[in-house]
Protein backbone atom coordinates (compact mmCIF):
# COMPACT_ATOMS: atom_id res chain seq x y z
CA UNK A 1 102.23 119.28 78.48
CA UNK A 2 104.72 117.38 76.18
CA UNK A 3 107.40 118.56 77.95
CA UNK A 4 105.50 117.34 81.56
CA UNK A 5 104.91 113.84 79.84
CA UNK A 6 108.54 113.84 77.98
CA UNK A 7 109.69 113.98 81.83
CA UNK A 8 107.78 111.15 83.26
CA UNK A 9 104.85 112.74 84.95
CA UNK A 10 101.75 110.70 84.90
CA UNK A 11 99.11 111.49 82.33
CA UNK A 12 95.94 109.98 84.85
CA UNK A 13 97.56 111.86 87.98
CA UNK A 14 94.02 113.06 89.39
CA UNK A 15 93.84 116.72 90.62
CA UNK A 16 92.29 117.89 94.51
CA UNK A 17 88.45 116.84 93.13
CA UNK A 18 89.80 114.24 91.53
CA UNK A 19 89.61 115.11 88.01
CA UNK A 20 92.63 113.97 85.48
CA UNK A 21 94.13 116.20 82.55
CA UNK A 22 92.24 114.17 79.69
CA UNK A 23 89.18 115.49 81.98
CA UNK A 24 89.78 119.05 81.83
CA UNK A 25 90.87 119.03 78.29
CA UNK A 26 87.27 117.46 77.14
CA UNK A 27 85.65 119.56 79.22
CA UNK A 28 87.51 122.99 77.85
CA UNK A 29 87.30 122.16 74.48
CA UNK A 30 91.56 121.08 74.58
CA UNK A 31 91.09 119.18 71.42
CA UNK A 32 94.87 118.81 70.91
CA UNK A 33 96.05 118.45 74.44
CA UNK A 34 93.55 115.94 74.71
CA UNK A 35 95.15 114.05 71.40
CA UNK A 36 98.53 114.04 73.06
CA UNK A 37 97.31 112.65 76.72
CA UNK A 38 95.38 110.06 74.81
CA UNK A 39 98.80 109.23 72.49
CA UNK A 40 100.32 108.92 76.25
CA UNK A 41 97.50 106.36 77.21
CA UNK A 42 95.47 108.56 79.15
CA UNK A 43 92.56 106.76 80.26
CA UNK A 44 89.50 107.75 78.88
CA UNK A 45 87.69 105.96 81.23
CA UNK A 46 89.15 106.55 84.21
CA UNK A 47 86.15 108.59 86.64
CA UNK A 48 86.43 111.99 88.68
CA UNK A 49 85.95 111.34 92.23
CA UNK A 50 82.98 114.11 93.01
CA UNK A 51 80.40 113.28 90.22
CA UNK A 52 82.10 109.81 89.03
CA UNK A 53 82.09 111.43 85.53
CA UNK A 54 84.26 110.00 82.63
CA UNK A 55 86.33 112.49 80.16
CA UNK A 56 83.48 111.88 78.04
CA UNK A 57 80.73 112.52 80.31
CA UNK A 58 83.02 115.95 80.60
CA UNK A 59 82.84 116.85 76.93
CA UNK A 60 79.37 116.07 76.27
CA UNK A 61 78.11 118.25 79.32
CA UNK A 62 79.92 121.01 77.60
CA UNK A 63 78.94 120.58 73.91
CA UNK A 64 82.75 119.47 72.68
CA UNK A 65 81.99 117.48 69.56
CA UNK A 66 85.40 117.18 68.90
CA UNK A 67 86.84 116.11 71.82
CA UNK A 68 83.48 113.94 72.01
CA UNK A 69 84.74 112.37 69.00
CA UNK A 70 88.11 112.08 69.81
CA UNK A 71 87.04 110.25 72.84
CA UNK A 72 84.84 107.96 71.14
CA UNK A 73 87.80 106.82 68.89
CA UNK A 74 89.73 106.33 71.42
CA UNK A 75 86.98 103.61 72.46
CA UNK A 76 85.83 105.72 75.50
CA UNK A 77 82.84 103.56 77.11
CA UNK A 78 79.42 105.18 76.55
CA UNK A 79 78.12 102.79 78.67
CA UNK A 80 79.46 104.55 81.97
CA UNK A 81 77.13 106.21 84.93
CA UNK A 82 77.82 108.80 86.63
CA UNK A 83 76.22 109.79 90.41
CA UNK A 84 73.35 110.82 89.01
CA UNK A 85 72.79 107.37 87.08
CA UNK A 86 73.22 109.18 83.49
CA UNK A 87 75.37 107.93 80.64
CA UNK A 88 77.14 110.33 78.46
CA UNK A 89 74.61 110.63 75.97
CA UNK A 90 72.22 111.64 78.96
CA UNK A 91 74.19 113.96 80.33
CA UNK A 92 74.20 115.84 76.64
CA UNK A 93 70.63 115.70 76.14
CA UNK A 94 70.42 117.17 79.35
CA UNK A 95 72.63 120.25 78.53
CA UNK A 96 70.81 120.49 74.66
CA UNK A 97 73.20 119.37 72.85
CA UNK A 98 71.13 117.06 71.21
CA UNK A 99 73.29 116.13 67.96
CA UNK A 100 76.13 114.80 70.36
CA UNK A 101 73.58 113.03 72.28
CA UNK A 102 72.72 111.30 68.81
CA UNK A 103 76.05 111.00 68.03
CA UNK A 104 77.05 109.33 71.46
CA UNK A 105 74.00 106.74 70.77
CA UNK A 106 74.81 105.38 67.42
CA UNK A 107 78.36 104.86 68.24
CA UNK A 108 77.14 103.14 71.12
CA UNK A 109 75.22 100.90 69.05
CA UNK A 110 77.72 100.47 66.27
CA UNK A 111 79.81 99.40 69.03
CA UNK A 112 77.79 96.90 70.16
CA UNK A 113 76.91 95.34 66.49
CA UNK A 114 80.59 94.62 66.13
């Protein structure tokens, strides 16, 4: 990947569904390719074109704490909706993983009592 991005190629360039490399990485659990697209100004908020999901949205359906974090430092909006009208925090609760839900929430509201 560092080669790819030491060559030019575009860190947001969205696959066939519409899903971007910062995507996949939350979503498989990439913690340090994800560190390197986001170092490259990956956008963390940019959406996949099936479910309108965010690279967040992507790591919190699969329990990535990590990459959750990551994301959140990166100042990832929790605010976002996918198709199904869920947030990131939703879409963890939904999948049990209930302490990144919780997580998700208060950085949400830390967030907003800056």
């Amino acid at each position: 990947a560092r080669e790819l991005l030491r060559r030019g190629a575009s860190v947001d360039l969205p696959d066939s569904c519409g899903g971007t490399p910062l995507m996949t990485a939350a979503g498989c659990g990439h913690l340090a390719l994800l560190r390197v697209l986001l170092r490259h100004h990956s956008d963390p908020d940019q959406r996949c074109g099936r479910g309108s999901s965010s690279s967040l949205m992507h790591a919190a359906d699969q329990g990535h704490e990590a990459c959750a974090r990551a994301l959140l430092q990166a100042r990832a909006n929790t605010e976002l909706r996918n198709k199904h009208g869920e947030t990131a925090s939703q879409v963890a609760e939904a999948r049990q993983q209930h302490e990144l839900a919780t997580l998700i929430e208060q950085h949400a509201r830390n967030r907003k009592a800056q």
